[in-house]
C-alpha atoms as a PDB file:
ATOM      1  CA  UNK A   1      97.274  25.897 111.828  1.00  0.00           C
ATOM      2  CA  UNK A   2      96.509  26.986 108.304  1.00  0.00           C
ATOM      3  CA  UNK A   3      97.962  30.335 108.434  1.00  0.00           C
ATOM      4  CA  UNK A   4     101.639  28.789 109.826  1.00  0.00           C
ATOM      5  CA  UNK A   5     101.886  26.303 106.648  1.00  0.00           C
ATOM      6  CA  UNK A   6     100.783  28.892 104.687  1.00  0.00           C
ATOM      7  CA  UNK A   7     103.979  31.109 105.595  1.00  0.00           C
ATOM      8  CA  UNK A   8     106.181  27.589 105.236  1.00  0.00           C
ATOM      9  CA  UNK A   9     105.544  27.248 101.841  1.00  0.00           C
ATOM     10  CA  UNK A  10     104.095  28.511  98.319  1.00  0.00           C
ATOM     11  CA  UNK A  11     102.257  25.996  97.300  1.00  0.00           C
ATOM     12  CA  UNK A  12     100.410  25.624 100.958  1.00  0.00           C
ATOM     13  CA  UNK A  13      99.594  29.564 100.909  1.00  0.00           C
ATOM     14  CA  UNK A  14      97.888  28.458  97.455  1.00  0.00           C
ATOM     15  CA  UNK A  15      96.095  26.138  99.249  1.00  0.00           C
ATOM     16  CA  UNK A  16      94.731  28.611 101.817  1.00  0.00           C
ATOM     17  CA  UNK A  17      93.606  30.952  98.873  1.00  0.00           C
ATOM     18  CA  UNK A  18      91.935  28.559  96.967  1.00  0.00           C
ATOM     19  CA  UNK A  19      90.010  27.144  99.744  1.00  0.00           C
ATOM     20  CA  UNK A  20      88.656  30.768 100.813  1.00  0.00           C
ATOM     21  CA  UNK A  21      85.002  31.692 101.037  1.00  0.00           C
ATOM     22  CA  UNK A  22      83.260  33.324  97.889  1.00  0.00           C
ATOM     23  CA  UNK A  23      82.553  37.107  98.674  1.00  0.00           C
ATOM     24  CA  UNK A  24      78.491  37.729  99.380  1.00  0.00           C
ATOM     25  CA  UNK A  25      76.818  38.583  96.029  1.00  0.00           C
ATOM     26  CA  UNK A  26      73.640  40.062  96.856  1.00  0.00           C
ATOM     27  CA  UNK A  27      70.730  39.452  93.768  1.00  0.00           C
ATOM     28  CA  UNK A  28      67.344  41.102  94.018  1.00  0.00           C
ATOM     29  CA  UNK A  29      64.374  38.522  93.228  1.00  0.00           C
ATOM     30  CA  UNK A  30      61.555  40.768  93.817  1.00  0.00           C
ATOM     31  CA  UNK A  31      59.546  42.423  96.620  1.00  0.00           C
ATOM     32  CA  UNK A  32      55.899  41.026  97.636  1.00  0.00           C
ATOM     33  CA  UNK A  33      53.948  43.268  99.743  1.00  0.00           C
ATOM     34  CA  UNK A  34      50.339  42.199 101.115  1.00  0.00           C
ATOM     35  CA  UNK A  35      48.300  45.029 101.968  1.00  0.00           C
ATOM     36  CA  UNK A  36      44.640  43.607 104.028  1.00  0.00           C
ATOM     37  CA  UNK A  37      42.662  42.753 101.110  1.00  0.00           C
ATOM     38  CA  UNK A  38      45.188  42.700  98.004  1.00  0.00           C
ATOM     39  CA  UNK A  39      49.017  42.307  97.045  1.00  0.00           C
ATOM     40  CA  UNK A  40      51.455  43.623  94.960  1.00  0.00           C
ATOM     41  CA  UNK A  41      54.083  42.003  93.719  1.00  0.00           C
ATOM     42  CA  UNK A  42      57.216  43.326  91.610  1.00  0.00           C
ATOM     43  CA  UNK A  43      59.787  41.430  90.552  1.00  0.00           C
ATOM     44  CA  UNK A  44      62.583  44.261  89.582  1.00  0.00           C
ATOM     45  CA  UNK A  45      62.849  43.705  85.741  1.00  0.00           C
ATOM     46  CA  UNK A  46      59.391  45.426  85.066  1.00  0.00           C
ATOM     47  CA  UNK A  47      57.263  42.672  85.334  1.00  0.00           C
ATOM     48  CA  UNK A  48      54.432  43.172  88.603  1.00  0.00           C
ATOM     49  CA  UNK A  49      51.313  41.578  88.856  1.00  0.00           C
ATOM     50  CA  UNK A  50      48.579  42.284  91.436  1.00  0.00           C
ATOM     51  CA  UNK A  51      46.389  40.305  93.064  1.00  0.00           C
ATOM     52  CA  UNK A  52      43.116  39.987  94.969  1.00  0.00           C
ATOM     53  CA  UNK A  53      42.242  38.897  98.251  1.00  0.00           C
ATOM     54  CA  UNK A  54      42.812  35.312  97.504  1.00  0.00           C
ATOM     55  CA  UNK A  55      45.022  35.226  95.373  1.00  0.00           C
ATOM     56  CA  UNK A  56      47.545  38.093  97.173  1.00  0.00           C
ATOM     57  CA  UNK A  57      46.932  35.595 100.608  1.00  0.00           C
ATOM     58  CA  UNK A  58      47.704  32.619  98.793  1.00  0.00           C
ATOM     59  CA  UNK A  59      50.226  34.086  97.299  1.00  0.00           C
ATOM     60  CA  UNK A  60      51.915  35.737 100.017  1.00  0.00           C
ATOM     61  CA  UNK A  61      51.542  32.669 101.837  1.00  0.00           C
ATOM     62  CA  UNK A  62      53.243  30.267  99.567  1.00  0.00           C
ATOM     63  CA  UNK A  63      56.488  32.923  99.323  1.00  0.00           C
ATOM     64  CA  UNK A  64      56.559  33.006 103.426  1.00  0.00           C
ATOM     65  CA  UNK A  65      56.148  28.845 103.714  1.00  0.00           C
ATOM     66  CA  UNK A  66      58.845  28.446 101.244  1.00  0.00           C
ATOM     67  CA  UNK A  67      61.216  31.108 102.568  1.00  0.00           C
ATOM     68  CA  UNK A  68      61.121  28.598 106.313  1.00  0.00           C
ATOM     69  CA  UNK A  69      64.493  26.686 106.895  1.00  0.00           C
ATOM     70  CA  UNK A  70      62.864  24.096 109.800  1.00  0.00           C
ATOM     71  CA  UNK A  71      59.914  21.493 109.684  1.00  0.00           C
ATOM     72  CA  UNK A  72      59.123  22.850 113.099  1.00  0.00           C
ATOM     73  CA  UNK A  73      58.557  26.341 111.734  1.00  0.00           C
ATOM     74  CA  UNK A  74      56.206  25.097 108.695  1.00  0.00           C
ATOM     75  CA  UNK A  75      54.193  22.718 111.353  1.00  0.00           C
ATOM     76  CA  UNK A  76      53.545  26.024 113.179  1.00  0.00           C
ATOM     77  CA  UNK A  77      52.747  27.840 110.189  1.00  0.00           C
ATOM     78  CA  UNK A  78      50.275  25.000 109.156  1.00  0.00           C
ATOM     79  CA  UNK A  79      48.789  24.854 112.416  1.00  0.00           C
ATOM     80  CA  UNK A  80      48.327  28.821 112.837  1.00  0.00           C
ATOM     81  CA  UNK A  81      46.865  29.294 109.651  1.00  0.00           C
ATOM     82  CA  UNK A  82      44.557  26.028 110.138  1.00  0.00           C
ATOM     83  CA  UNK A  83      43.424  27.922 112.957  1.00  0.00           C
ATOM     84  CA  UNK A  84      42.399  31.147 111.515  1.00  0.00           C
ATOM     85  CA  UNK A  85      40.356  29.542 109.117  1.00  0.00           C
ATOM     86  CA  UNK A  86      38.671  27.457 112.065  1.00  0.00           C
ATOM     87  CA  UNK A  87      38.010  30.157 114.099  1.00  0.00           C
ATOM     88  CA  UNK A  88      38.796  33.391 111.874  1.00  0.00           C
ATOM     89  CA  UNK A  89      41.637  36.450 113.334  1.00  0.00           C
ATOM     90  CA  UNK A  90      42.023  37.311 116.436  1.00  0.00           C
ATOM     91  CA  UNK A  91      41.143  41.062 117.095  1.00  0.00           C
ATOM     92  CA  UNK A  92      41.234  40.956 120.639  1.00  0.00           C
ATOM     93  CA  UNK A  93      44.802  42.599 121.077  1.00  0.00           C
ATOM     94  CA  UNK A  94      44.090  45.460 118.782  1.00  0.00           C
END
């Protein structure tokens, strides 16, 4: 166990420090909100830029795909939005 060597010696409790974890440091890289037919994007220094209805969907699309961890999740993706352009939204729950 770590923490017993760590009380047996110095240079082991060392050890134990220097192999601890990084504290979380949180850094803001924007906010990207799609509204229906346009988006907004501002990035938190001053910069924003706005967007129309194919641009703001592309663009809110390409932050979403990127921001999936699993091929499984980006095959879904693919396939759902493959589909709405096939066969256009589905309204029928609304």
């Amino acid at each position: 166990d770590a923490r017993m060597r760590a009380e047996a010696s110095p240079e082991a409790r060392r050890d134990v420090e220097a192999s601890a974890i990084a504290p979380f440091m949180y850094h803001h890289r924007g906010t990207l909100a799609y509204l229906g037919r346009a988006a907004a994007a501002d990035f938190g220094d001053g910069r924003a830029l706005r967007g129309s209805n194919l641009a703001a969907k592309y663009l809110w699309r390409s932050v979403y795909w990127s921001q999936q961890v699993s091929l499984r999740t980006r095959l879904l993706l693919a396939m759902d939005w493959l589909k709405e352009l096939l066969f256009g939204r589905d309204i029928s729950k609304f």
